[in-house]
Structure formats: C-alpha cells, structure tokens
Protein backbone atom coordinates (compact mmCIF):
# COMPACT_ATOMS: atom_id res chain seq x y z
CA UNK A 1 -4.35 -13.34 -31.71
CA UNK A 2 -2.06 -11.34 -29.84
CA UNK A 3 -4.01 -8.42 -30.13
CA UNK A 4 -6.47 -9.74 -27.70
CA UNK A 5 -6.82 -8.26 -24.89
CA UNK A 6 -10.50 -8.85 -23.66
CA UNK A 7 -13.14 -10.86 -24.18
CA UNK A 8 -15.06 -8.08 -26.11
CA UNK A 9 -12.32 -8.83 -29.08
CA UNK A 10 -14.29 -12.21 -29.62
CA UNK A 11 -16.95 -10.69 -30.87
CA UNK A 12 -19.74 -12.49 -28.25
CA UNK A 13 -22.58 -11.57 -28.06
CA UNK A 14 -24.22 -9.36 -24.95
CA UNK A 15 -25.42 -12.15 -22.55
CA UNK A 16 -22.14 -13.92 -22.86
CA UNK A 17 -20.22 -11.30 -22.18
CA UNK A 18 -22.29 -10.34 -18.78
CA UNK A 19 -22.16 -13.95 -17.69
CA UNK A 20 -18.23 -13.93 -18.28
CA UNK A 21 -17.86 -10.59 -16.26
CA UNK A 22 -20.34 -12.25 -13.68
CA UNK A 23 -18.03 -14.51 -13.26
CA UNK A 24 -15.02 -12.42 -12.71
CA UNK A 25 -12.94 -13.51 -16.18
CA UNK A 26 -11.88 -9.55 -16.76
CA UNK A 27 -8.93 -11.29 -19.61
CA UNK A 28 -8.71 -14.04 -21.56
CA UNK A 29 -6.07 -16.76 -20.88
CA UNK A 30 -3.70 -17.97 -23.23
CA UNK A 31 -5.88 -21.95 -24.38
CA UNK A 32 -9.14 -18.81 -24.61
CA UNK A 33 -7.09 -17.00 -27.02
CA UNK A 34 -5.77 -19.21 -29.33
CA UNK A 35 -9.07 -21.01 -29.77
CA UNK A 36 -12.03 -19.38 -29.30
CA UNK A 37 -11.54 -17.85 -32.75
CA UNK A 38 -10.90 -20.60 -34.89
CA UNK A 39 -13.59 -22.98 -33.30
CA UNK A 40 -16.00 -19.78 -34.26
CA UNK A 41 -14.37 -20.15 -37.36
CA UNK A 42 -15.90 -23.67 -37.63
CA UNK A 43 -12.06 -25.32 -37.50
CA UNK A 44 -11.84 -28.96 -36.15
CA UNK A 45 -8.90 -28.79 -33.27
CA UNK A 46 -7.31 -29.91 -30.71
CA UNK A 47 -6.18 -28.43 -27.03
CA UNK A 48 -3.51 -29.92 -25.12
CA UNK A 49 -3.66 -27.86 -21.79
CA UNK A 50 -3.86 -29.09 -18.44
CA UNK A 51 -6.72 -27.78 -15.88
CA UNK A 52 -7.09 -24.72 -14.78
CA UNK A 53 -5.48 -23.19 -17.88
CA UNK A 54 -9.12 -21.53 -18.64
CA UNK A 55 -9.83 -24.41 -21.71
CA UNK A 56 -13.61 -25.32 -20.84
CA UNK A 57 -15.09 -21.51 -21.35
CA UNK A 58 -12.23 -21.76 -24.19
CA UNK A 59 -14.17 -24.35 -26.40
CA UNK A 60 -17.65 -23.14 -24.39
CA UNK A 61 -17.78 -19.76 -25.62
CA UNK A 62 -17.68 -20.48 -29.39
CA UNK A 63 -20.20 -22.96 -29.07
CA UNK A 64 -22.39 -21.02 -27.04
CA UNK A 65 -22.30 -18.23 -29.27
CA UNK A 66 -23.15 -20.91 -32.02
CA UNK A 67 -26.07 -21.96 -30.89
CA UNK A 68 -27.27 -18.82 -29.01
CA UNK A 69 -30.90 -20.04 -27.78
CA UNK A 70 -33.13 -22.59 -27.36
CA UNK A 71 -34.10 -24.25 -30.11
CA UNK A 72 -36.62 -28.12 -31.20
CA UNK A 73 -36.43 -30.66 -28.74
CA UNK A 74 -33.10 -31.77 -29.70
CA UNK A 75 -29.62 -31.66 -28.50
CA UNK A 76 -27.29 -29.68 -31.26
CA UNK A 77 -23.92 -30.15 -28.67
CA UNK A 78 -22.39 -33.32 -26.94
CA UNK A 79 -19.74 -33.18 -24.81
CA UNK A 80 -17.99 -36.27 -23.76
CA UNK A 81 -15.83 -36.35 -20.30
CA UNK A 82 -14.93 -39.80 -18.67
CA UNK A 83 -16.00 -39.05 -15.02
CA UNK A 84 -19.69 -38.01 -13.24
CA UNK A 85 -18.14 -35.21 -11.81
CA UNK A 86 -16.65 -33.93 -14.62
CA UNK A 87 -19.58 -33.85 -16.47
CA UNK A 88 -20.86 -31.83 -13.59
CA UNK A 89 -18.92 -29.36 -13.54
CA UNK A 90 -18.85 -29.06 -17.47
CA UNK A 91 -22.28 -28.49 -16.78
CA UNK A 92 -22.21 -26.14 -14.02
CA UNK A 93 -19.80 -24.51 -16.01
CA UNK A 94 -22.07 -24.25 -19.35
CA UNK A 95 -25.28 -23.12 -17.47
CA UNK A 96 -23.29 -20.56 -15.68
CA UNK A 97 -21.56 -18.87 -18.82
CA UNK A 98 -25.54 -19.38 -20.34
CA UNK A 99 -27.32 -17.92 -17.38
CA UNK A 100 -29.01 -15.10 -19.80
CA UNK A 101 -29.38 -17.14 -22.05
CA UNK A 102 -32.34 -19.92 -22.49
CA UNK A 103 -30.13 -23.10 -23.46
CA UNK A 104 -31.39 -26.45 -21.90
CA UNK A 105 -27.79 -28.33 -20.52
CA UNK A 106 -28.31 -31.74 -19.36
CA UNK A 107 -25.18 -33.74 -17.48
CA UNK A 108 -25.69 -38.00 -18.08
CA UNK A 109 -23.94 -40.24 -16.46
CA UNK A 110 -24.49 -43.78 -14.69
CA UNK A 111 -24.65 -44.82 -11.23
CA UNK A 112 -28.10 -43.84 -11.01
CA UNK A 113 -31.66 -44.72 -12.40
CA UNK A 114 -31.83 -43.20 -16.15
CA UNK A 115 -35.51 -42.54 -15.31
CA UNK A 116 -35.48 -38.83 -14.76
CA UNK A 117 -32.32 -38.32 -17.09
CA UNK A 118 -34.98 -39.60 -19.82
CA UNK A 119 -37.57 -37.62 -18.81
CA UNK A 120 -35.29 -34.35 -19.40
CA UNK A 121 -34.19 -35.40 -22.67
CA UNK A 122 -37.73 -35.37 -23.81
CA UNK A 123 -38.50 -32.20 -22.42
CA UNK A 124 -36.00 -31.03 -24.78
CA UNK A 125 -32.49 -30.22 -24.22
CA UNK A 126 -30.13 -28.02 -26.67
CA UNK A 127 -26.66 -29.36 -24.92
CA UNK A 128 -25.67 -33.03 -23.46
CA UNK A 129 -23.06 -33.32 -21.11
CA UNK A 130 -22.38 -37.17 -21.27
CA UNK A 131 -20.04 -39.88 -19.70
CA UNK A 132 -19.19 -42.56 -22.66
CA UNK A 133 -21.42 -45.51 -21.14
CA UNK A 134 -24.42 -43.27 -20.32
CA UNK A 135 -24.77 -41.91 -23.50
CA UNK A 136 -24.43 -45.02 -25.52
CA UNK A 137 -26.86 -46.70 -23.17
CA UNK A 138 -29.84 -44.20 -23.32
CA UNK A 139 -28.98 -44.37 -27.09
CA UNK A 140 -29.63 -47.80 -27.53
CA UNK A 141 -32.78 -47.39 -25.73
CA UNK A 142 -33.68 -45.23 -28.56
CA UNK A 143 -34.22 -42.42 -25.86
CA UNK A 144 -31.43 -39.88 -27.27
CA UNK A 145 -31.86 -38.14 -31.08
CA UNK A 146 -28.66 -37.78 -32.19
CA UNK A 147 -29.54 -36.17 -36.04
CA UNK A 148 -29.29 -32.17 -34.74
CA UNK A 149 -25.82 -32.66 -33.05
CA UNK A 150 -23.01 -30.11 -35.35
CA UNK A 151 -20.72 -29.74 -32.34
CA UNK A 152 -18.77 -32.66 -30.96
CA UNK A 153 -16.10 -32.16 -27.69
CA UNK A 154 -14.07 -34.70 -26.21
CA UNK A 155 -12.91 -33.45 -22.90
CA UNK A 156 -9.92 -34.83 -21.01
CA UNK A 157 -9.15 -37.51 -23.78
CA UNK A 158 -6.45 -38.76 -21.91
CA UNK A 159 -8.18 -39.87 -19.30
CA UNK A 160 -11.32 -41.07 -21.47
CA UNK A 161 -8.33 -43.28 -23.59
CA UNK A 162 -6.89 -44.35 -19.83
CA UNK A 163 -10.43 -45.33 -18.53
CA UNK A 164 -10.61 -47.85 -21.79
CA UNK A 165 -13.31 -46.06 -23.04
CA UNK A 166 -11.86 -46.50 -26.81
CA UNK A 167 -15.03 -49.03 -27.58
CA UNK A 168 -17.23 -46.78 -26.38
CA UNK A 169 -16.21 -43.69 -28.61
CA UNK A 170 -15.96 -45.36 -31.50
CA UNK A 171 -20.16 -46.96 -31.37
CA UNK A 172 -20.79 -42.76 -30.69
CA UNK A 173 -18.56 -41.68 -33.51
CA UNK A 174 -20.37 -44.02 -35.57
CA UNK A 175 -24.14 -42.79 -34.81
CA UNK A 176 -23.03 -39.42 -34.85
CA UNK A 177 -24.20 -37.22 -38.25
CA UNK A 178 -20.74 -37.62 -40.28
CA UNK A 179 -21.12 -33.38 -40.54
CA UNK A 180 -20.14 -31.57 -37.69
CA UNK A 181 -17.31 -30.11 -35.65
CA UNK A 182 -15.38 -32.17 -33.60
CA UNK A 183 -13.20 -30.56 -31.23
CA UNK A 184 -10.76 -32.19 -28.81
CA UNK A 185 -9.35 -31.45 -25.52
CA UNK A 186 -6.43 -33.08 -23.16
CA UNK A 187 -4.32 -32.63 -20.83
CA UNK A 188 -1.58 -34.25 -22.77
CA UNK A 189 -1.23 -35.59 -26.18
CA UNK A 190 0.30 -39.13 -25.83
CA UNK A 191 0.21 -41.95 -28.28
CA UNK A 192 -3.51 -43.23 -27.61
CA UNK A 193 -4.98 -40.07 -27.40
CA UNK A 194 -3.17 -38.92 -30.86
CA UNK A 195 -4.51 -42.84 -32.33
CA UNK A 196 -8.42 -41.64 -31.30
CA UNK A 197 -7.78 -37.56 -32.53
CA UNK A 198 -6.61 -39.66 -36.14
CA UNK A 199 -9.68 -41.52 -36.34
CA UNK A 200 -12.25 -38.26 -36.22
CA UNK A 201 -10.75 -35.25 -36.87
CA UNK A 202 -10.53 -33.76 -40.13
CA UNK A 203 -7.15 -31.53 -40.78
CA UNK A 204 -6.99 -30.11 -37.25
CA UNK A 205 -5.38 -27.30 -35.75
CA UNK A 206 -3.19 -28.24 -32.86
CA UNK A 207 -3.45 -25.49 -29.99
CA UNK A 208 -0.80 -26.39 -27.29
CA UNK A 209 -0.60 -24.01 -24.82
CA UNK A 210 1.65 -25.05 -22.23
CA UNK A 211 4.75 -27.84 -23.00
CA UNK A 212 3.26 -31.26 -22.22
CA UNK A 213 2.68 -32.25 -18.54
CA UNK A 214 4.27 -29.08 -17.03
CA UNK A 215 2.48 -27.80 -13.92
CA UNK A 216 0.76 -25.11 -13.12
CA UNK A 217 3.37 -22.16 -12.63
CA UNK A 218 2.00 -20.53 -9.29
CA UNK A 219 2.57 -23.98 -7.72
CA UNK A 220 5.23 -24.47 -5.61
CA UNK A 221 6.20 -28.34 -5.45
CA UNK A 222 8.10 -30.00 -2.80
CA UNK A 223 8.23 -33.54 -1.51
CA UNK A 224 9.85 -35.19 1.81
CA UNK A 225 11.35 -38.45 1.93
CA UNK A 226 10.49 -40.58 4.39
CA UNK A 227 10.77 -44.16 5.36
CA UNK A 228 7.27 -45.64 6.11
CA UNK A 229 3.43 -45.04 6.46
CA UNK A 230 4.02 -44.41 9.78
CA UNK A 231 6.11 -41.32 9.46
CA UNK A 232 3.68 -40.40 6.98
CA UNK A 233 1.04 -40.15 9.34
CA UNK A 234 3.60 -38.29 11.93
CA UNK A 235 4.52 -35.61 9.07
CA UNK A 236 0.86 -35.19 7.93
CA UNK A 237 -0.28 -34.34 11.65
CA UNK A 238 2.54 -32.13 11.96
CA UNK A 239 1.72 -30.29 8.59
CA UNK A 240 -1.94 -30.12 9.44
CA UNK A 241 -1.14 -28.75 13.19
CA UNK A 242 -0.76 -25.15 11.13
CA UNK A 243 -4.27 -24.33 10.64
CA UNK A 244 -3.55 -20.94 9.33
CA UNK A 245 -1.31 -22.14 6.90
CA UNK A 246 -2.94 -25.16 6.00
CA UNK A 247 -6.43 -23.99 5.44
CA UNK A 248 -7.79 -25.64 2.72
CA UNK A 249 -6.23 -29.09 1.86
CA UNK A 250 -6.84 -32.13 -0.76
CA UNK A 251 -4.83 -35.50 -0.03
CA UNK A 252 -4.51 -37.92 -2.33
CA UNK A 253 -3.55 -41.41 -2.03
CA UNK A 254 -3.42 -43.86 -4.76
CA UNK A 255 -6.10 -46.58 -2.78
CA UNK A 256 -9.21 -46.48 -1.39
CA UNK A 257 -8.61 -48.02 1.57
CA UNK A 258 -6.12 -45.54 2.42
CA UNK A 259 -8.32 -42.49 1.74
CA UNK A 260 -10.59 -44.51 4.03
CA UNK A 261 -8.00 -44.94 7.00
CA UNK A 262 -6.18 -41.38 6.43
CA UNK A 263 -10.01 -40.03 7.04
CA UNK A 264 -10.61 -41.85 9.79
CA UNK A 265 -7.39 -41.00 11.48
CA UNK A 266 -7.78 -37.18 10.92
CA UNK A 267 -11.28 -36.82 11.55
CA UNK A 268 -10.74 -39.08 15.55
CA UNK A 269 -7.75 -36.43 15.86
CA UNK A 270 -10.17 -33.58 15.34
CA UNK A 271 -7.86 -32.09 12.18
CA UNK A 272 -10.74 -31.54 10.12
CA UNK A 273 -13.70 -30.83 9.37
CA UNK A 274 -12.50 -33.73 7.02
CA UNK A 275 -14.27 -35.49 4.42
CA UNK A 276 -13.46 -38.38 1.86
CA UNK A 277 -14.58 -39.39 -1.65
CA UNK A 278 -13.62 -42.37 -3.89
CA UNK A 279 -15.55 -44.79 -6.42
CA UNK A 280 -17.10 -46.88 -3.31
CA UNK A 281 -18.81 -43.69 -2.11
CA UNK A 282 -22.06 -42.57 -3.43
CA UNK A 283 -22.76 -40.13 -6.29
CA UNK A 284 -24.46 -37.70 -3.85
CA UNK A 285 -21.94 -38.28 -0.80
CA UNK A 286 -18.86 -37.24 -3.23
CA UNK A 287 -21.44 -34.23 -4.77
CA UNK A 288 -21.80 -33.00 -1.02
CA UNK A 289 -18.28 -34.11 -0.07
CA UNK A 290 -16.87 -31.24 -2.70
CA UNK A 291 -19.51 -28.76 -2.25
CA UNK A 292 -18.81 -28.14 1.48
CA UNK A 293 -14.93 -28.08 0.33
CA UNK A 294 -16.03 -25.79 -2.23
CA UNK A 295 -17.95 -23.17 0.46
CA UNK A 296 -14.91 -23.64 3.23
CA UNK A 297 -16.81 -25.95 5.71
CA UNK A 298 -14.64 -28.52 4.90
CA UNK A 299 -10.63 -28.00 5.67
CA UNK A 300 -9.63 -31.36 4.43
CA UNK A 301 -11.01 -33.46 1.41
CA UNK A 302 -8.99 -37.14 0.86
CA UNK A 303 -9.41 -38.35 -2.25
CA UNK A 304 -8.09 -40.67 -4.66
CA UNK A 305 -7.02 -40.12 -8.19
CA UNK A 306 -10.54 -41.09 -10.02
CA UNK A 307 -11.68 -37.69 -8.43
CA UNK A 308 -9.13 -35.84 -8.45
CA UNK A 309 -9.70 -34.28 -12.27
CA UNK A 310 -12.83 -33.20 -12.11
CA UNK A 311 -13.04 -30.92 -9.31
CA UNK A 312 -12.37 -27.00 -9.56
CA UNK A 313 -12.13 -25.82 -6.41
CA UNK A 314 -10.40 -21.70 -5.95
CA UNK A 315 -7.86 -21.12 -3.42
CA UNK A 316 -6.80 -24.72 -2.39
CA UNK A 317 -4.00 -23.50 -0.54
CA UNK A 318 -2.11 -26.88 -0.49
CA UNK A 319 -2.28 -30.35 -2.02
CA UNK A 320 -0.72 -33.40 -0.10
CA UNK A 321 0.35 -36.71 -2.19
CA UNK A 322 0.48 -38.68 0.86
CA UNK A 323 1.22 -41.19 -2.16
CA UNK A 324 2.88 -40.94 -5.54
CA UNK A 325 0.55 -41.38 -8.02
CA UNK A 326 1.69 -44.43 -10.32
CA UNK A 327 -0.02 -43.20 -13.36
CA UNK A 328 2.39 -40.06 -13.76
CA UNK A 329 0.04 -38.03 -15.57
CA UNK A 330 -2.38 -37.96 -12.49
CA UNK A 331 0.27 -36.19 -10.74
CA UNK A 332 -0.21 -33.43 -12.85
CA UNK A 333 -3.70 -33.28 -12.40
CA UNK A 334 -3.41 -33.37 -8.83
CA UNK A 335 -1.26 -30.98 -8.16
CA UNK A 336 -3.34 -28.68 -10.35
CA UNK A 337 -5.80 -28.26 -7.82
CA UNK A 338 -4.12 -25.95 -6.29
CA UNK A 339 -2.68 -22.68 -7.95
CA UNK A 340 -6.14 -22.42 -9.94
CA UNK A 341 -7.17 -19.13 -11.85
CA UNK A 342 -3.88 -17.49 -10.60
CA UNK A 343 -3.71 -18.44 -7.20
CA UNK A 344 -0.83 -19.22 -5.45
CA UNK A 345 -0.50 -23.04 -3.78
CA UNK A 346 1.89 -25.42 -2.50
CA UNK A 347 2.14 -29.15 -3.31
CA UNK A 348 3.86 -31.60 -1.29
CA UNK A 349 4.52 -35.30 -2.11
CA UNK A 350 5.82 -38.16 0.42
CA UNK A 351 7.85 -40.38 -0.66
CA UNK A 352 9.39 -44.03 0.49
CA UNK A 353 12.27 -45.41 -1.30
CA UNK A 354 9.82 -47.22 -3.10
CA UNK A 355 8.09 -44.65 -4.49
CA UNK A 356 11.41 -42.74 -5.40
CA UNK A 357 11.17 -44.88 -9.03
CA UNK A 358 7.74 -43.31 -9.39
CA UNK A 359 9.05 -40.09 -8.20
CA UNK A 360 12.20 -39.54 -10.81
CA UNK A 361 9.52 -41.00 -13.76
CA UNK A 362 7.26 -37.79 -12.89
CA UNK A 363 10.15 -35.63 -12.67
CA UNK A 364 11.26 -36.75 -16.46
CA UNK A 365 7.70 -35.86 -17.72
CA UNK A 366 7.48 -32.33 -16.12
CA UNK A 367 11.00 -31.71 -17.06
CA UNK A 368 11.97 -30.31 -13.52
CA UNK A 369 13.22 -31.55 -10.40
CA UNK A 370 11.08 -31.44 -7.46
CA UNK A 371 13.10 -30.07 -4.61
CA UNK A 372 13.77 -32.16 -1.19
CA UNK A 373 12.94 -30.39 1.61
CA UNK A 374 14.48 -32.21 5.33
CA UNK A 375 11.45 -33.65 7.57
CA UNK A 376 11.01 -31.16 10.54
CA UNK A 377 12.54 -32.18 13.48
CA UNK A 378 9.60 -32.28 15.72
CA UNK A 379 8.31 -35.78 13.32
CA UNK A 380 8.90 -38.63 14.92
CA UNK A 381 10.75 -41.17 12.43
CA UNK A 382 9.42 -44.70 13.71
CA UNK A 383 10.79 -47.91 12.59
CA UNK A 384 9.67 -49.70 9.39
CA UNK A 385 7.68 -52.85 10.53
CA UNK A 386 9.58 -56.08 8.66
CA UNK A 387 6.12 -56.63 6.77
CA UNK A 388 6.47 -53.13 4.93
CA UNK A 389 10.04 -53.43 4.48
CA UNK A 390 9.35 -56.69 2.83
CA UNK A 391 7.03 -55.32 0.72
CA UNK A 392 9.06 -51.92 -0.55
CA UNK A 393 12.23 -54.23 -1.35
CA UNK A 394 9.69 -56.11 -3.33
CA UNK A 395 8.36 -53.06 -5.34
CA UNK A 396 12.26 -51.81 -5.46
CA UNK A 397 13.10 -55.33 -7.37
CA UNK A 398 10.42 -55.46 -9.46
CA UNK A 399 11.09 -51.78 -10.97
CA UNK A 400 14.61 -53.27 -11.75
CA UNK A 401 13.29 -55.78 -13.52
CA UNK A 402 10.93 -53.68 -15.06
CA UNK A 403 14.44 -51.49 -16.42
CA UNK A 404 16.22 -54.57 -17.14
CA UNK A 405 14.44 -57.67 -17.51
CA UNK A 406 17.94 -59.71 -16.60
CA UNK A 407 17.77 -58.32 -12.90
CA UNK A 408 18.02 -61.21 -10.76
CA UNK A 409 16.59 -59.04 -7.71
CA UNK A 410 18.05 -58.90 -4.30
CA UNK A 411 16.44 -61.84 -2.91
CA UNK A 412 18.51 -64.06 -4.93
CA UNK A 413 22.68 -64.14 -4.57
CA UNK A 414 24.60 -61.96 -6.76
CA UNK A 415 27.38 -63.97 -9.35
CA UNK A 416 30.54 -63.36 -9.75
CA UNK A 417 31.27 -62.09 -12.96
C-alpha cells in the first residue's frame, strides 16, 4: 500500500482512469489507498473516515471496475445513504467517475411520486442509489429485482443508525441474495453502528483512516462566547460585513425556525445572495438552493444539520455554527464542509453559557480544544431578555442533572451540609 503513488497503481481500467484525471484526482488519498485494493480483492470492510477524506471514489472505483458496463435489466450494486441529497451526490458522483463508461445509476428516494423512479428501473439500471424507505417501498411493490445485486454499501452508517433506520436495513438485508460483498462506510464507528456492521459482515477488514471524530486538518476552528441570540445576530453581521473574506459561507443552526429567521434577517440586510434549506423545504428548492452555492451565486447557504452531510461543496471558505450542534457528531460533519479536497477553511462556533456543556462534550470527542477568540469590539453586547435567561438557566440545570441525577438545580435552595 505504501507504494502507491497514483491511481494507475490500481490497476483501473482506461475510462476510469480518464474520468478520475477529468476530475482533477492527480493522487490517491489515504481511505483510496487502503481500500480500493482489498474491495477489488472481493474483501468485506469497513471505512471509518469522515467527509471529504476521498472515501466515496474509494469504495466507487473497485466497484466500478467490477462491473465495467452495462449489463440485463438489473441492478448488480445498491448503495444505501440515509438522506435525498446524499444519494444525489453518490450519484452525481458515480455517473461522473462512469462518464466513459455505459453504466445506468439511478438515485431513489421519497418525497416524491415513485412513478418515474419505476419507470427507470424498468428501463434497466446496473447501479441503485437508495434511501432505506424508498427502496424497501418500491420493493414491496414488487417493482425492484433484487437477485443480480453482488455489491452491497452502506454509506454514512452513523447517520443511517441515528435516523432509526435499523428496521429498515434489516427487511433489505433479508431480501438481499445471502452472496455478495457488503462493504461499510462511517464517519465514526460507535456502538450502534458496530451492532449493525456485526449483523452483515463476514470477517471484515477495518480501514480507519483518521482517529475517530477528528476534523478535517486544513480547518481552522474557533468559537466566541457570547451571551444571547441577540449578540449573535450583532457578531454574524459583523463577520459577514467582510465580503472578501467571507465569500462563501454555510450557517448552521440546530432548528428550523432559526434557519428560517437567520435567512430572513440576512437576506432584508442585503448580506447575501442568501439562501436556506431544511426538511420543510422542497426536494427541488434545497436541489437549487445548493447548486447556486455550488456555482458561487449564492454567498450564504443556512442550513440545519439534516443537510448538512450530504453536500460537497469546494472552497467553502468559512462555516458558522451560529448554534452548537447537540448531536456532537454533526459537528464534525459540519465543520467538514469547509477545508474539502485540501482547501483551507475556517470554522467558527457561538456559544451561550448554555451551550458551553455542548461545547466541552465536542471538544472530548475531537480530542482538542477549540480556541476562544474575544468578540470584536465594534459588536454590540445587548442585554439578555429575562425570557432567554430563564430558559439557558433551565438548560444549565438540567445538564447537571443530566451529570448527577442528585442535583437539586438552582431554582430550589441549597442545604446545608
């Protein structure tokens, strides 16, 4: 393995290799070399490694190369990711690395009629790119053949196990031909995603390429600490005053109601062109949403967390948590927007002092402190309304109680020991 230097050591075949220089991939990356070969190989696996670490053309390209062209009616490869975009940029991804090829890739997922998804299945179709639901729904129909499929991928099965898509996976693994090769990718390898990898793989290799949860390296990560939303809306105006700086930026906030009003706010201000997507908007409205942020006619894209793994955009050049994410691995995947395919970026975080419990838990799981940087003295700090102060001391007791369940809290009078 270490003798790899270039994709030509994989022995691919010609029309892989143009797409891959087409795309401008002139070495492999670390996930690409430790797996490509075994999954050739016909090895059952595992890849912890977080996004933009290169690991969909590292389970593509061996597959690819398996199935080389078109072939029957039926689909030979499923791949599995929990969100609609994901699956469409597995896709994009697969048709791109196949463009001289003739492999049929279809993406399924729900939120729309199956009509026309069914109608492309039985033109024939040589590689399915499937949320959970969809596919188990079109297969009950009796409108997907399932007996040609050898190659099996789960794709960000940490977020497939978080989305409580366990039922799911199981009623596929059972319809599935028992022969094939199952492959399996995450982000990180925690308890429920090592319970699901127990109950299909067979003697695995375990390709980690990266400790678990760490970050990107070429991201820089800083966070300011400030007292309310209001002061979060003062420090994101003054951030966003520095157009030059801040040319292309995602925000995240854990609600959609936020994403909504933090929209809203920039757009009447005029810092954008600004656009939002969460689960309430429309498949097409978040497809157009992150294609214009994609091509630069969008500065700004707020988003919250459900979209925030399944969108590869290059040279984000910052990512704003206006919130901390409460699901700590999220922050991971957030800030991994930025810094893609050796790019530099920056990620900031706000925090209140009752996100600071949030804050120190993401800390532990990256196993580095994220350095405080002092708010700029041109933000206005405004007084915390008694409502939100309410609320935060509210948060504050219940993560004490939440570390030890004896915590009175502060509403109540402390005894005297």
């Amino acid at each position: 393995m270490s003798n790899i230097t270039s994709f030509e050591d994989f022995n691919l075949n010609k029309q892989l290799l143009s797409a891959v220089a087409d795309l401008g991939f002139t070495e492999p990356t670390e996930i690409q070399k430790k797996c490509i070969g075994p999954i050739q190989g016909g090895q059952e696996l595992i890849g912890i490694a977080q996004t933009g670490t290169g690991k969909t053309a590292a389970y593509l390209l061996p597959v690819l190369m398996k199935i080389k062209y078109a072939q029957g009616t039926e689909p030979r490869v499923l791949i599995l990711a929990p969100t609609k975009e994901l699956t469409l940029q597995i896709a994009e991804h697969t048709s791109a690395l196949s463009k001289y090829t003739d492999l049929r890739i279809l993406p399924l997922y729900g939120g729309i009629g199956p009509k026309t998804q069914i109608a492309e299945i039985q033109k024939g179709v040589d590689i399915l790119v499937s949320t959970p639901g969809r596919f188990m729904e079109l297969y009950l129909r009796g409108e997907i053949p399932v007996k040609q499929i050898k190659t099996l991928i789960l794709d960000e099965a940490d977020r497939i196990m978080d989305m409580g898509f366990m039922p799911q996976i199981r009623k596929i693994l059972e319809v599935l031909p028992r022969k094939k090769q199952n492959l399996l990718f995450s982000a990180t390898f925690n308890e429920k995603v090592e319970r699901l990898s127990a109950e299909f793989l067979e003697f695995p290799l375990k390709v980690e390429v990266t400790p678990q949860a760490t970050p990107a390296k070429q991201v820089e990560q800083w966070r300011y600490d400030v007292p309310n939303l209001k002061t979060k809306i003062n420090l994101l105006e003054h951030l966003l005053s520095d157009r030059e700086t801040f040319h292309r930026v995602m925000i995240f906030t854990r609600k959609k109601e936020v994403a909504d009003n933090v929209f809203q706010y920039l757009d009447r201000k005029g810092y954008g062109p600004v656009r939002v997507i969460h689960s309430n908007k429309g498949q097409n409205a978040r497809i157009n949403a992150v294609n214009e942020f994609k091509e630069g006619t969008v500065r700004i894209l707020v988003s919250t967390d459900v979209t925030a793994r399944g969108i590869d955009v290059a040279q984000v050049s910052h990512v704003i948590n206006f919130d901390v994410p409460v699901l700590y691995e999220d922050y991971v995947h957030r800030i991994g927007r930025t810094g893609r395919a050796f790019q530099d970026g920056v990620a900031i975080t706000f925090v209140t002092k009752a996100e600071v419990y949030h804050m120190e838990k993401i800390e532990k799981l990256i196993r580095e402190a994220v350095p405080v940087k002092e708010l700029p003295s041109e933000v206005v700090v405004e007084k915390t309304p008694f409502e939100e102060e309410q609320m935060m001391r509210r948060e504050i007791d219940n993560q004490r109680k939440k570390e030890d369940p004896t915590f009175k809290g502060a509403f109540h009078e402390k005894k005297i020991r």
